[in-house]
Protein backbone atom coordinates (compact mmCIF):
# COMPACT_ATOMS: atom_id res chain seq x y z
CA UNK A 1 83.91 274.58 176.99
CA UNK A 2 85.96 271.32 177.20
CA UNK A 3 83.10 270.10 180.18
CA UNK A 4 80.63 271.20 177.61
CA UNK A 5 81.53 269.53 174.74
CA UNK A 6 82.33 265.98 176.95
CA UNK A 7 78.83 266.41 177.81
CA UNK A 8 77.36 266.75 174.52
CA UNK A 9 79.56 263.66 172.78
CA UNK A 10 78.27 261.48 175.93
CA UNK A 11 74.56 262.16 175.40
CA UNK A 12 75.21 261.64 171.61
CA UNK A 13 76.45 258.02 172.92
CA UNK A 14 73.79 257.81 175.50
CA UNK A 15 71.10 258.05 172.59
CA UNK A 16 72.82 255.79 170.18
CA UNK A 17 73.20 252.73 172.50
CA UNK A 18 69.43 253.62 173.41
CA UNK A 19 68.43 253.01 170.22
CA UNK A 20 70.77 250.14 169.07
CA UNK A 21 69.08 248.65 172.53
CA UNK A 22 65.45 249.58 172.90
CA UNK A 23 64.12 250.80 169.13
CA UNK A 24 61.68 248.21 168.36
CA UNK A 25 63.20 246.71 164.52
CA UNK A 26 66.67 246.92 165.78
CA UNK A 27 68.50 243.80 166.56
CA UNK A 28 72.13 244.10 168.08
CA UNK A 29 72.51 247.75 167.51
CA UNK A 30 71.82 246.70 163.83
CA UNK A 31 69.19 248.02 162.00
CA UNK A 32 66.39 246.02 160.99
CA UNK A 33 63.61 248.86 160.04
CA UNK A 34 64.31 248.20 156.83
CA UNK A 35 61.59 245.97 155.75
CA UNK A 36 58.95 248.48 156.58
CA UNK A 37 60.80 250.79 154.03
CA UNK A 38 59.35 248.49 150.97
CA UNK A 39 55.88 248.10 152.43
CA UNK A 40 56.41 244.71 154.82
CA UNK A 41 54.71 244.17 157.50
CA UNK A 42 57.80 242.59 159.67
CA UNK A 43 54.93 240.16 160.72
CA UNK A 44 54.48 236.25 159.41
CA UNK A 45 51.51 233.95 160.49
CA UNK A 46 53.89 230.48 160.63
CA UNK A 47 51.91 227.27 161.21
CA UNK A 48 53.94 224.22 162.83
CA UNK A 49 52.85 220.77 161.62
CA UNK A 50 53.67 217.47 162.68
CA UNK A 51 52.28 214.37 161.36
CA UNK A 52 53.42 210.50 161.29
CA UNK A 53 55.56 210.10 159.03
CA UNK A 54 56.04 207.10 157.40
CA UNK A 55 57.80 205.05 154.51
CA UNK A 56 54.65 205.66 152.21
CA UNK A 57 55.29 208.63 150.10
CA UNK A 58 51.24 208.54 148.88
CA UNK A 59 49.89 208.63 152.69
CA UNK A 60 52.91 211.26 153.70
CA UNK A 61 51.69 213.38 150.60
CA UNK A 62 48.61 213.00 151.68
CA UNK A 63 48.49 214.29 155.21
CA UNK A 64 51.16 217.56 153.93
CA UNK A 65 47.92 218.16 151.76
CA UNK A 66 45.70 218.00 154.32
CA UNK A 67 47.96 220.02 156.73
CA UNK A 68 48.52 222.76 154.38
CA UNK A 69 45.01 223.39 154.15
CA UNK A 70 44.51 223.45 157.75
CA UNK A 71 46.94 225.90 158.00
CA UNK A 72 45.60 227.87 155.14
CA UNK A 73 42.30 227.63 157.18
CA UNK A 74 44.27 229.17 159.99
CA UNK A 75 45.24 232.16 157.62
CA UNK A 76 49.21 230.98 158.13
CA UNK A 77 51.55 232.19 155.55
CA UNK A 78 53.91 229.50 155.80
CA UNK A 79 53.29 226.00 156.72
CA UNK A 80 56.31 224.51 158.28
CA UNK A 81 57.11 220.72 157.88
CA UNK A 82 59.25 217.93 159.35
CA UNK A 83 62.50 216.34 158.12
CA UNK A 84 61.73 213.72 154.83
CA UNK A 85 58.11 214.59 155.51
CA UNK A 86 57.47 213.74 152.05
CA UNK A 87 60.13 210.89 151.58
CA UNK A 88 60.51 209.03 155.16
CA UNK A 89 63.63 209.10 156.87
CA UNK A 90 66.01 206.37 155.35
CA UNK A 91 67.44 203.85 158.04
CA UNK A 92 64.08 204.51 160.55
CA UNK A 93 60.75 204.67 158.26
CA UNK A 94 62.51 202.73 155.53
CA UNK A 95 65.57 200.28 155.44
CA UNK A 96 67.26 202.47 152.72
CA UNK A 97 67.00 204.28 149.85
CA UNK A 98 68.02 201.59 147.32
CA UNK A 99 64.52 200.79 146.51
CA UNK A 100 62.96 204.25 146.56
CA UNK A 101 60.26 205.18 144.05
CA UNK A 102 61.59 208.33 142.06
CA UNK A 103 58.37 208.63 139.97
CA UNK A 104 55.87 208.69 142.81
CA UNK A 105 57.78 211.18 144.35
CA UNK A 106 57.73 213.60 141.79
CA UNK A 107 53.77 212.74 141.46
CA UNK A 108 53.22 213.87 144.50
CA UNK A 109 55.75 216.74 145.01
CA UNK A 110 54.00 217.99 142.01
CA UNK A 111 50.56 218.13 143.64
CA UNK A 112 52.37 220.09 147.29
CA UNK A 113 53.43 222.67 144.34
CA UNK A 114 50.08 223.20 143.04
CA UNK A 115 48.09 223.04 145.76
CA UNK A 116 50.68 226.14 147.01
CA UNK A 117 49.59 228.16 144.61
CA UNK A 118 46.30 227.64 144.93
CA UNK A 119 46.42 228.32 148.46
CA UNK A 120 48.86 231.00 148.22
CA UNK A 121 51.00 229.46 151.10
CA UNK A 122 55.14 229.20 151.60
CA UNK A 123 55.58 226.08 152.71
CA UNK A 124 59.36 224.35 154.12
CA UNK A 125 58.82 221.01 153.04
CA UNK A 126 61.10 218.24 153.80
CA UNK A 127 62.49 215.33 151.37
CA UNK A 128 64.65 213.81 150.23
CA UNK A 129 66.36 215.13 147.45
CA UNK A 130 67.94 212.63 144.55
CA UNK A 131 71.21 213.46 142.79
CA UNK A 132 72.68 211.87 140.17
CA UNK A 133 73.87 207.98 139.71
CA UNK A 134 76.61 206.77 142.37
CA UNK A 135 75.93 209.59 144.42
CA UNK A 136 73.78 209.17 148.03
CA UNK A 137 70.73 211.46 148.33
CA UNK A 138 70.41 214.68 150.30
CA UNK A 139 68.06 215.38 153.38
CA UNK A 140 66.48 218.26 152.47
CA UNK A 141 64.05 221.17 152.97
CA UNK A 142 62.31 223.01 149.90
CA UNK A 143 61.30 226.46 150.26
CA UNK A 144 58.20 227.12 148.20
CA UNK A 145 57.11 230.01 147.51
CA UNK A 146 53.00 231.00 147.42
CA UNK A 147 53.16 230.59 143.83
CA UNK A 148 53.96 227.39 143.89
CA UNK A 149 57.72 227.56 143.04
CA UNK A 150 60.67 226.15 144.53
CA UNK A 151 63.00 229.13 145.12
CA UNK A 152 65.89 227.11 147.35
CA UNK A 153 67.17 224.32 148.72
CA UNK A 154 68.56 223.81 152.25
CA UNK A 155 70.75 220.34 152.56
CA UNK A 156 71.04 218.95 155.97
CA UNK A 157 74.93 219.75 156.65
CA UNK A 158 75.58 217.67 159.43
CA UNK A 159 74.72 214.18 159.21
CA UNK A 160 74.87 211.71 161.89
CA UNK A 161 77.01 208.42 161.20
CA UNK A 162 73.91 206.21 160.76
CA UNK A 163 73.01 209.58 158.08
CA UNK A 164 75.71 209.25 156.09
CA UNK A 165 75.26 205.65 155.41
CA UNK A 166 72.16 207.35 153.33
CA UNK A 167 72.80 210.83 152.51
CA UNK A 168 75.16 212.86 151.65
CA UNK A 169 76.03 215.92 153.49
CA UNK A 170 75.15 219.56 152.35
CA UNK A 171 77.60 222.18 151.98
CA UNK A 172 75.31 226.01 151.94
CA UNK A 173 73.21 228.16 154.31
CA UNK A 174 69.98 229.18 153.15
CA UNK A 175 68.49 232.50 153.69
CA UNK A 176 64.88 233.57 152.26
CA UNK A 177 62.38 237.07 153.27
CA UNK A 178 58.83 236.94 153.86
CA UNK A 179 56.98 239.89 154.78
CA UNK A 180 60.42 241.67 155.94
CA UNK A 181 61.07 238.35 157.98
CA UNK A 182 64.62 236.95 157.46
CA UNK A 183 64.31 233.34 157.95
CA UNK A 184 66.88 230.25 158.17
CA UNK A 185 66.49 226.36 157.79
CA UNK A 186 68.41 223.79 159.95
CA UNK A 187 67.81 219.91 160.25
CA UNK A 188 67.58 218.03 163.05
CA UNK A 189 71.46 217.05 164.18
CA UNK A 190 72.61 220.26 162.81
CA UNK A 191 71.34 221.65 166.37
CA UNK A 192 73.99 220.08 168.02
CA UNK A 193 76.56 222.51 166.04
CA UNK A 194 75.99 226.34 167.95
CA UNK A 195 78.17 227.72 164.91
CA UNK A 196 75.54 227.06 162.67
CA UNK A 197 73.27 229.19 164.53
CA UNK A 198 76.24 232.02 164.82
CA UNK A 199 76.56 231.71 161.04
CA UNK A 200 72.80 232.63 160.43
CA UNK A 201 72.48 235.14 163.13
CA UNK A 202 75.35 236.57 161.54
CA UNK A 203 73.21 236.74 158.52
CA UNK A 204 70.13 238.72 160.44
CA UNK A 205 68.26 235.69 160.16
CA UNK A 206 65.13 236.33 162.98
CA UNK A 207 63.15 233.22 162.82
CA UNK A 208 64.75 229.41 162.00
CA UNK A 209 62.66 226.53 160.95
CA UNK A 210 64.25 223.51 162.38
CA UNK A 211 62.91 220.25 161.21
CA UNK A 212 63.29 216.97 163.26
CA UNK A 213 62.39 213.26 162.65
CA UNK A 214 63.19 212.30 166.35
CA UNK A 215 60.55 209.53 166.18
CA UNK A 216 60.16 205.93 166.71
CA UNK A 217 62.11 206.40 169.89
CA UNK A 218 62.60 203.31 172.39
CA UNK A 219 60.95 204.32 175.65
CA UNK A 220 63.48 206.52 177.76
CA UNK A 221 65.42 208.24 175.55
CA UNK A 222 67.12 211.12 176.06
CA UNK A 223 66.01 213.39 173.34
CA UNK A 224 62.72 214.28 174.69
CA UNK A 225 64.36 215.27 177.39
CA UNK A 226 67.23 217.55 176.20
CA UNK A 227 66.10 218.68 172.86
CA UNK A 228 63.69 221.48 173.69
CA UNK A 229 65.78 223.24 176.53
CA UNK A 230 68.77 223.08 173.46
CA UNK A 231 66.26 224.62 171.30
CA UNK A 232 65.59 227.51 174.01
CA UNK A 233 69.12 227.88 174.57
CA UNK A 234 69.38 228.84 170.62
CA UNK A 235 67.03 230.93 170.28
CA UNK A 236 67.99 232.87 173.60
CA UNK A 237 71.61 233.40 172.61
CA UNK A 238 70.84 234.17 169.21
CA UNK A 239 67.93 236.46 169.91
CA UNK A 240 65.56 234.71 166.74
CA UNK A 241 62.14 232.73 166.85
CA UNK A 242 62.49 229.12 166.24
CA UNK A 243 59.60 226.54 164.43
CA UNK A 244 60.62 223.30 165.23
CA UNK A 245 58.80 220.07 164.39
CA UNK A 246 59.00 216.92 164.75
CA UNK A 247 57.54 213.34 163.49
CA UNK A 248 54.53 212.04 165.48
CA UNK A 249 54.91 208.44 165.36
CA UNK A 250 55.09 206.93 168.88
CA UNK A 251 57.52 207.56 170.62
CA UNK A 252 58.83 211.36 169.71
CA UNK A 253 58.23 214.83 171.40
CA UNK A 254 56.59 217.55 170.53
CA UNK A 255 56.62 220.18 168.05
CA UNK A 256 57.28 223.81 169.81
CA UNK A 257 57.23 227.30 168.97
CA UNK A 258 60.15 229.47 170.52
CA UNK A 259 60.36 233.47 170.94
CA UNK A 260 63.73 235.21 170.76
CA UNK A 261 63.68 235.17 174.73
CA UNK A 262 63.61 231.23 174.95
CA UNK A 263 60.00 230.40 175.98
CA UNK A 264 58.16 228.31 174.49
CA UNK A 265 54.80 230.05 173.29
CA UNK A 266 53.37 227.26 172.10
CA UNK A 267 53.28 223.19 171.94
CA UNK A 268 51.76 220.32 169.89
CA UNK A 269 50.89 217.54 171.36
CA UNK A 270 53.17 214.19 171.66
CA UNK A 271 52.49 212.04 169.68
CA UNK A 272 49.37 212.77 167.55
CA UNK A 273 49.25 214.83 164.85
CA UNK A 274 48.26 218.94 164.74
CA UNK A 275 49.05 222.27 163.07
CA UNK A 276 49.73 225.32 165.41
CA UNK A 277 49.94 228.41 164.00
CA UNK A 278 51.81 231.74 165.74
CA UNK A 279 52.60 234.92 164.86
CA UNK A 280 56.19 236.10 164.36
CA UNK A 281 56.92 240.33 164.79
CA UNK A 282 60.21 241.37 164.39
CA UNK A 283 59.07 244.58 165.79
CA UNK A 284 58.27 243.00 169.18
CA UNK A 285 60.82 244.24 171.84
CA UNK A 286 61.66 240.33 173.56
CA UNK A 287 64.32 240.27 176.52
CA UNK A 288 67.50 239.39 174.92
CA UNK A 289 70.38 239.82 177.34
CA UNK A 290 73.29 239.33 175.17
CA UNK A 291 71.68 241.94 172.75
CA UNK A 292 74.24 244.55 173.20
CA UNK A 293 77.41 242.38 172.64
CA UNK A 294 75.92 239.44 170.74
CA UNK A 295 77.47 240.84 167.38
CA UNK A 296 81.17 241.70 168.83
CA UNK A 297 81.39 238.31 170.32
CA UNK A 298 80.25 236.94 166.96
CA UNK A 299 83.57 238.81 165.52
CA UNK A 300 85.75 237.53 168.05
CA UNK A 301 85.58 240.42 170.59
CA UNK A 302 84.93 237.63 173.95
CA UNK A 303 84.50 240.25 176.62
CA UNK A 304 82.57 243.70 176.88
CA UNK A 305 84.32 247.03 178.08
CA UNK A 306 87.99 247.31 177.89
CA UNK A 307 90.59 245.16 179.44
CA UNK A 308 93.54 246.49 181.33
CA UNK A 309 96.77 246.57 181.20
CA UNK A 310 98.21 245.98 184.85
CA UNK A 311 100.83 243.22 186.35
CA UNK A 312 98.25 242.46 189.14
CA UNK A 313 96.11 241.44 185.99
CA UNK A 314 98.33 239.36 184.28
CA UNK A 315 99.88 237.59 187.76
CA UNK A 316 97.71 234.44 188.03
CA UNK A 317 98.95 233.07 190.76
CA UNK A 318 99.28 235.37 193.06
CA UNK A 319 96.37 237.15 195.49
C-alpha cells in the first residue's frame, strides 16, 4: 500500500512539473492562461521604428506621424519608438535643454495623441518629459493608449553621468496589458543593470520595449558591437520578447526584434530609417532553459535540488 501510494504522489508531481514546463501560457511553473479567461488573444502585432532623430521637434513629429501610419498600414497594434524620439536627446542632438521649446512640444505631442485615436494604435513614444522650475527634465517613454490617452509614464532610472547633467533620474517600473500581453519599458543604459530585468520578470512582464538613442557614434565604437548579444542575453535569461530601437542617424546599429529564446527574428537596417512589425504569442512554447528555476533563483534560492549536508562537502581544501 505504502509502494502504492509513493507511486501515485510521484505521478501527481510528474504531471505538475509537466505542466509548469511544457503547457503552452505557462511561464516558470506560473500560470499565465489567464488572459484568455477575459477574451485576449495573448497575441500583439508590435511594429519597431527607427528614424533620425534630431534636435527639431517639428521634423521628429513629423516622421513619428508618418511611422505610425506605416505601422497602422502594417495592421501593428503598437508602434514602438526610440528614446527622446519626439524631443532629441539633450547633450548629442542638442547642446542642452536650457533653450528647449515647451510650446512646440506640446503642439506636436498633441497631434501623436490624435492621430492615435484615429488610428486606433498604442504607441511607446519617447520624450522628454518637463517638470517643474529648478528641477532637470526626465527621459521618458509615454504609453498611449488606442484612444489616444496617455495612461503611464516610464522615467529612464538609470542615467549615465553625461545624463544627469540633463535629466533627472526616474524612480518606478511600469507595467501595462495589451491583448493579455504583459509588457515593460526600459531606456537605453538601464540595460546595463540585469536587476531591472529581474524586477519586471518578477512582475510577469513577457515582452520589454527598450528604447535606445545610441547614435551619432564615432566610427569603431563598441556599442554596435556588444549591445545586441546583451539584449539576447536578457531576453534568454528572462524568458520575454524584447523591441528594441534605436536612432538612425549615422553612425548607430540597428533596431532588432528578440524572442524569449534570444534570437533575433528580425532586423532594421543601420542606419536608414524603417518600421518592422512582428508578432508576439505568449502562447508560443520558445526554449527557455532556466524556465524551471528562473523564479526560485529570482527569490534567492541560487541552486536547484537539495544541497547536502556532509564534511567531504564542506572541506574545501581537501580531495
Amino acid at each position: 500500500m505504502q509502494s502504492q501510494q509513493y507511486q501515485i504522489n510521484l505521478l501527481a508531481m510528474q504531471l505538475v512539473l509537466f505542466g509548469c514546463l511544457w503547457s503552452p501560457g505557462k511561464l516558470w511553473g506560473e500560470a499565465r492562461t489567464e488572459v484568455s479567461s477575459v477574451g485576449e488573444s495573448g497575441q500583439l502585432n508590435v511594429a519597431t521604428c527607427q528614424f533620425p532623430v534630431s534636435s527639431d521637434i517639428s521634423e521628429n513629429a513629423k516622421w513619428i506621424r508618418k511611422q505610425m501610419r506605416q505601422a497602422s498600414e502594417q495592421e501593428a497594434d503598437i508602434a514602438h519608438f526610440s528614446e527622446t524620439a519626439l524631443s532629441g536627446y539633450a547633450g548629442v542632438d542638442r547642446p542642452d535643454m536650457k533653450d528647449y521649446d515647451w510650446n512646440l512640444h506640446s503642439v506636436e505631442f498633441e497631434s501623436i495623441l490624435a492621430l492615435a485615436k484615429e488610428l486606433e494604435l498604442w504607441i511607446v513614444l519617447g520624450s522628454a518629459h518637463r517638470l517643474s522650475e529648478g528641477h532637470k527634465p526626465h527621459n521618458s517613454l509615454y504609453v498611449i493608449n488606442d484612444q489616444g490617452n496617455i495612461i503611464d509614464r516610464y522615467d529612464k532610472r538609470f542615467c549615465t553621468n553625461g545624463d544627469l547633467r540633463h535629466y533627472s533620474p526616474g524612480d518606478h517600473f511600469v507595467t501595462f496589458d495589451i491583448h493579455g500581453v504583459r509588457c515593460g519599458l526600459l531606456i537605453c543604459y538601464d540595460i546595463r543593470f540585469p536587476e531591472l530585468y529581474r524586477q519586471y520578470c518578477s512582475q510577469g512582464v513577457q515582452l520589454m520595449f527598450h528604447s535606445f538613442h545610441n547614435a551619432r557614434q564615432k566610427p569603431g565604437k563598441i556599442h554596435p558591437k556588444i549591445m545586441p548579444p546583451t539584449a539576447q542575453a536578457r531576453a534568454a535569461t528572462n524568458g520575454m520578447f524584447i523591441s528594441i530601437n534605436n536612432s538612425c542617424v549615422k553612425h548607430s546599429w540597428a533596431s532588432l526584434f528578440i524572442t524569449p529564446d534570444g534570437l533575433i527574428e528580425q532586423r532594421l537596417e543601420t542606419d536608414r530609417p524603417g518600421v518592422m512589425v512582428n508578432c508576439v504569442d505568449v502562447q508560443k512554447v520558445y526554449y527557455d532553459a532556466s524556465r524551471e528555476y528562473r523564479m526560485q533563483s529570482i527569490q534567492g534560492v541560487w541552486n536547484s535540488g537539495e544541497t547536502v549536508i556532509d564534511p567531504r562537502s564542506t572541506d574545501r581544501l581537501g580531495y
